[in-house]
N, C-alpha and C. Protein backbone atom coordinates (compact mmCIF):
# COMPACT_ATOMS: atom_id res chain seq x y z
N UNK A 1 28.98 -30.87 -213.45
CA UNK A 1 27.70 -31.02 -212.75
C UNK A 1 27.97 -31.32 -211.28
N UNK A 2 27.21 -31.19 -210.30
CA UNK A 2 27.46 -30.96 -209.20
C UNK A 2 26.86 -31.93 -208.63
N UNK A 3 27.44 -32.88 -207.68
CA UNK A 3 27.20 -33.98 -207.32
C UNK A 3 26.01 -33.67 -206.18
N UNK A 4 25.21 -34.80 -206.20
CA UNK A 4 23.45 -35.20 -205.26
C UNK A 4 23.91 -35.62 -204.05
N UNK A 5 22.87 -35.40 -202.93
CA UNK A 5 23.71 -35.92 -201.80
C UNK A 5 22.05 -36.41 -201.06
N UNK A 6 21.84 -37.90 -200.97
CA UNK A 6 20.74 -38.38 -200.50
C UNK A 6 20.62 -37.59 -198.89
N UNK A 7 19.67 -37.01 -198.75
CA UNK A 7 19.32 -36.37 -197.13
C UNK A 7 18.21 -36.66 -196.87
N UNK A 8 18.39 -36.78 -195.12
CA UNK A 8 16.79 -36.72 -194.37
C UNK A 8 16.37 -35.28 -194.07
N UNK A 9 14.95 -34.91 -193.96
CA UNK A 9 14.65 -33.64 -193.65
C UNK A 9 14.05 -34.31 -191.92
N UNK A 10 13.92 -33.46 -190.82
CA UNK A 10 13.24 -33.65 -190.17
C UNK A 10 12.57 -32.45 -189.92
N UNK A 11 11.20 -32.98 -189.61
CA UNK A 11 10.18 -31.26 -189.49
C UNK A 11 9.61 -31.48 -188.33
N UNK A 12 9.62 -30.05 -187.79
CA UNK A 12 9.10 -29.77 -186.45
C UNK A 12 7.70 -30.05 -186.31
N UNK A 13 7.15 -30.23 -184.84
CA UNK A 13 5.32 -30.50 -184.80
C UNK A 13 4.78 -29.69 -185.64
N UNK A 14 5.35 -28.23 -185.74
CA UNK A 14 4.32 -27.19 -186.39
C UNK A 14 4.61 -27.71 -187.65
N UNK A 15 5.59 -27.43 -188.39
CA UNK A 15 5.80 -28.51 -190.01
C UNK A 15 4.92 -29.53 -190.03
N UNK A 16 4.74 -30.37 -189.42
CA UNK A 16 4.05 -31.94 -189.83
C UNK A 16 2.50 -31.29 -189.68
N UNK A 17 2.11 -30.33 -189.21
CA UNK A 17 0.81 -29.35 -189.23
C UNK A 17 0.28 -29.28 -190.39
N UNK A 18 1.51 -28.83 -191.10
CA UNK A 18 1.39 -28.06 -192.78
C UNK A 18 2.14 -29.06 -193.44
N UNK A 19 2.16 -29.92 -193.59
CA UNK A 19 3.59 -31.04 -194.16
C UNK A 19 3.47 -30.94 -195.76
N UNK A 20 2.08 -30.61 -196.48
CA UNK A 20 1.98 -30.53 -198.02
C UNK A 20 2.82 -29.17 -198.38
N UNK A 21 2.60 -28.17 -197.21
CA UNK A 21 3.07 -26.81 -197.91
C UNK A 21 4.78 -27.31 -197.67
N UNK A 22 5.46 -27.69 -196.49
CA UNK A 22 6.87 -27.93 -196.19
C UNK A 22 7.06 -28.77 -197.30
N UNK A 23 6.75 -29.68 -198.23
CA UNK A 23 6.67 -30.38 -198.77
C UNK A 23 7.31 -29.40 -200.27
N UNK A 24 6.32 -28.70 -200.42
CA UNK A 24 6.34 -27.36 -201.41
C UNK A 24 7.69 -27.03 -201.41
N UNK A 25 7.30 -26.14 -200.34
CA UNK A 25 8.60 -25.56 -200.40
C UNK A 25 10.64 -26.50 -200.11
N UNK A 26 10.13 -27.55 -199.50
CA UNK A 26 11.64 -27.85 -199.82
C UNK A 26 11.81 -28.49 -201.36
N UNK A 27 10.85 -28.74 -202.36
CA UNK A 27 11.30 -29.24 -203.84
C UNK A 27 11.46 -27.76 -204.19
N UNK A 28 10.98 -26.95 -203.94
CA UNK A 28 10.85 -25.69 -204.43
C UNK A 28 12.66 -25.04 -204.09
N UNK A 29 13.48 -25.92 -202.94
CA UNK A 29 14.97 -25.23 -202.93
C UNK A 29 15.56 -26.30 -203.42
N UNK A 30 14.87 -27.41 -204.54
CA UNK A 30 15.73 -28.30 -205.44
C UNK A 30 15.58 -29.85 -204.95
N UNK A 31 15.22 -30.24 -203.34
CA UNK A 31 15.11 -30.98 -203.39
C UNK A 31 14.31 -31.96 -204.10
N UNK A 32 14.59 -32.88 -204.58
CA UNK A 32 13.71 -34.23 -205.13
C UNK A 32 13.61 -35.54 -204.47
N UNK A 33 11.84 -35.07 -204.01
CA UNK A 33 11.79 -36.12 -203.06
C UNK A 33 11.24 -36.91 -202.82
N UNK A 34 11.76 -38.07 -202.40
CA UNK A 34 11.44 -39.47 -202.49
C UNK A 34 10.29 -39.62 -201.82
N UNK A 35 10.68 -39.46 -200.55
CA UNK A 35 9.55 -40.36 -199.59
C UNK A 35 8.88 -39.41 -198.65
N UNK A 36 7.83 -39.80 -198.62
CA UNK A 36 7.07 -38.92 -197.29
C UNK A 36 6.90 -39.21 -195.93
N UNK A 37 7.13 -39.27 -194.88
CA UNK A 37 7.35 -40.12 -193.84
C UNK A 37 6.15 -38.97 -193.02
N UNK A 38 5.04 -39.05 -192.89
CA UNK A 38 4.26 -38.35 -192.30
C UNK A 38 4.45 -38.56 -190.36
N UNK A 39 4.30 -39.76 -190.61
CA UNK A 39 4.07 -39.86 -189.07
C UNK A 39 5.32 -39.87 -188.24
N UNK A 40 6.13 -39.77 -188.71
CA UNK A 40 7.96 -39.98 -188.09
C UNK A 40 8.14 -37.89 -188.43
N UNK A 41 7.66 -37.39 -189.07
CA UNK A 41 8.16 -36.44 -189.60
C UNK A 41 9.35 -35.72 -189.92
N UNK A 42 9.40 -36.94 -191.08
CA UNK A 42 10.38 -36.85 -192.23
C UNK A 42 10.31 -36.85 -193.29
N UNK A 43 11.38 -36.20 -194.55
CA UNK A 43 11.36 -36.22 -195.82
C UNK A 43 12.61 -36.26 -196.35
N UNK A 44 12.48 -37.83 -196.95
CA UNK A 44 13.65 -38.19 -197.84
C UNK A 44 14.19 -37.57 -199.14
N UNK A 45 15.60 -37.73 -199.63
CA UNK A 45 15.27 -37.26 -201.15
C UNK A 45 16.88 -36.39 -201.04
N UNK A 46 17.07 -36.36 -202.65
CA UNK A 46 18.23 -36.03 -203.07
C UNK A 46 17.77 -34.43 -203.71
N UNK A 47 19.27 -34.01 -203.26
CA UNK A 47 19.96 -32.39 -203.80
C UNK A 47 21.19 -31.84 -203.96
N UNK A 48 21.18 -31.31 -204.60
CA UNK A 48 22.59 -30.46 -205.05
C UNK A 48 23.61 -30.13 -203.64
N UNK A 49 24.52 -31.00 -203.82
CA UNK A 49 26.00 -30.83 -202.18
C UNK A 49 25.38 -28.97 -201.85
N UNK A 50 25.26 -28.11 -202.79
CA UNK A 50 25.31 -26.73 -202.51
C UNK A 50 24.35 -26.70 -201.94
N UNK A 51 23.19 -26.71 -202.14
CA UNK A 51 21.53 -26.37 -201.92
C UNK A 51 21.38 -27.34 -200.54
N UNK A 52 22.05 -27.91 -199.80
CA UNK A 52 21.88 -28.29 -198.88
C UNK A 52 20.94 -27.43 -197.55
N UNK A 53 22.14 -26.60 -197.56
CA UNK A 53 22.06 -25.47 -196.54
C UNK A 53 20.97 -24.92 -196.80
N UNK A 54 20.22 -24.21 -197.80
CA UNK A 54 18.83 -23.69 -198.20
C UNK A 54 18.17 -24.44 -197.55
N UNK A 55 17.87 -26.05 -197.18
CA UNK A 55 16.89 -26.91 -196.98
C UNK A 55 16.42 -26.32 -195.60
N UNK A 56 17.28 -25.87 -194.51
CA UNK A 56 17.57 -25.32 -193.44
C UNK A 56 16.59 -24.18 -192.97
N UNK A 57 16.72 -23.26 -194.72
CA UNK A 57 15.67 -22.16 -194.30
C UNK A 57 14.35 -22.23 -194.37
N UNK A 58 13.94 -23.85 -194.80
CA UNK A 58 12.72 -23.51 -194.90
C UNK A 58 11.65 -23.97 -193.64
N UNK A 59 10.54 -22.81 -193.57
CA UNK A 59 9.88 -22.95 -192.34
C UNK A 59 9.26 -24.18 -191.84
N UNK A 60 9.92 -24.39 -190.92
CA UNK A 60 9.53 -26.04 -190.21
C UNK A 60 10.27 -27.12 -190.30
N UNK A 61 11.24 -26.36 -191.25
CA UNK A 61 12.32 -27.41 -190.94
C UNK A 61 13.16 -27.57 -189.86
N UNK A 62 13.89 -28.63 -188.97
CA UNK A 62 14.15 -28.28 -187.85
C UNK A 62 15.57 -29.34 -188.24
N UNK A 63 15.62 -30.07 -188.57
CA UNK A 63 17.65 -30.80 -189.33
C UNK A 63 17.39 -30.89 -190.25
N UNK A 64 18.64 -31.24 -191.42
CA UNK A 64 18.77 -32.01 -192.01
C UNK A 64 20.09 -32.72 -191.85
N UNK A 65 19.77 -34.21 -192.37
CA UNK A 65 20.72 -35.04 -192.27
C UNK A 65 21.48 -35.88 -193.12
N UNK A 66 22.41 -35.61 -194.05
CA UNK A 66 23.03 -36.70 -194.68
C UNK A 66 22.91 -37.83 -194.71
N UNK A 67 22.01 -38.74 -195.64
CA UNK A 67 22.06 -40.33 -195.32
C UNK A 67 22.57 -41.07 -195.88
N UNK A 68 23.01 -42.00 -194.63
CA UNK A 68 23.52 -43.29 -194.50
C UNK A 68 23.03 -44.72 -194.70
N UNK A 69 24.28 -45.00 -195.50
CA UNK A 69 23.90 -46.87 -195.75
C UNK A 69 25.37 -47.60 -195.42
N UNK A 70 24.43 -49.20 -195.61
CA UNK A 70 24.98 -49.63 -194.93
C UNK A 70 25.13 -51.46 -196.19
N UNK A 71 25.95 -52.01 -196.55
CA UNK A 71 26.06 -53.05 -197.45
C UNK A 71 26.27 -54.43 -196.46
N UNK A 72 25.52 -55.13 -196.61
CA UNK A 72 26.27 -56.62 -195.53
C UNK A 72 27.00 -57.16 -197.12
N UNK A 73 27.88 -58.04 -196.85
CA UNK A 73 29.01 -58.42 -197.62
C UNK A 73 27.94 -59.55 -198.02
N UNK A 74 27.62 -60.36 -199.71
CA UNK A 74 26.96 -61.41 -199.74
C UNK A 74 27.10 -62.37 -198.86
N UNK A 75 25.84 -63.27 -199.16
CA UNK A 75 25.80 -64.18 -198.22
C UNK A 75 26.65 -65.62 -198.53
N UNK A 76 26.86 -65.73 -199.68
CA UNK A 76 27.95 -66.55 -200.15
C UNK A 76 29.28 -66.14 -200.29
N UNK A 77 29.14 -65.08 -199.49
CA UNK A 77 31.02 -64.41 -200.55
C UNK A 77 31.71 -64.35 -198.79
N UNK A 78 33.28 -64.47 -198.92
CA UNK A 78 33.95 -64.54 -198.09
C UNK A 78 33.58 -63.86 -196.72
N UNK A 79 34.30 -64.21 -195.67
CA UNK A 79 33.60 -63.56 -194.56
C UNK A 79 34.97 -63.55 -193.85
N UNK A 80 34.75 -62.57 -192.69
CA UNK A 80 36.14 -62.17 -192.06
C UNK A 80 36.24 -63.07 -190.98
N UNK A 81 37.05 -63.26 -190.31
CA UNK A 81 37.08 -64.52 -189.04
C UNK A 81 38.05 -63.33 -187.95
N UNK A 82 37.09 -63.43 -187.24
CA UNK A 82 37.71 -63.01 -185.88
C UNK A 82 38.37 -63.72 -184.78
């Protein structure tokens, strides 16, 4: 099975126009997606490492981006000393 890769979509002014149909169509190239970010115009959400690149073709899409996290080390657990 082919490993998921959490991505941001970002959509152009004209996309955030139509954001239900862009919406459509990027689950429609596999993505599954989380979040709707209307006013930032963005769309979160996981897909196939392959099907990445598809996300690309769809109209109004303008990046996508691999996302990033970030862990702070607990707040009781060792800490580094500089």
């Amino acid at each position: 099975m082919e490993a998921e890769h959490e991505v941001i979509v970002s959509v152009t002014e004209e996309g955030v126009a139509r954001l239900d149909q862009v919406v459509t169509e990027l689950r429609a190239t596999g993505l599954t997606v989380r979040e709707v970010l209307a006013p930032l115009g963005m769309v979160t959400g996981m897909i196939r490492a392959g099907a990445v690149a598809a996300l690309l073709d769809v109209p109004g899409v303008l990046d996508v981006e691999h996302a990033r996290s970030y862990q702070l080390p607990p707040e009781n657990g060792p800490r580094e000393r500089r």
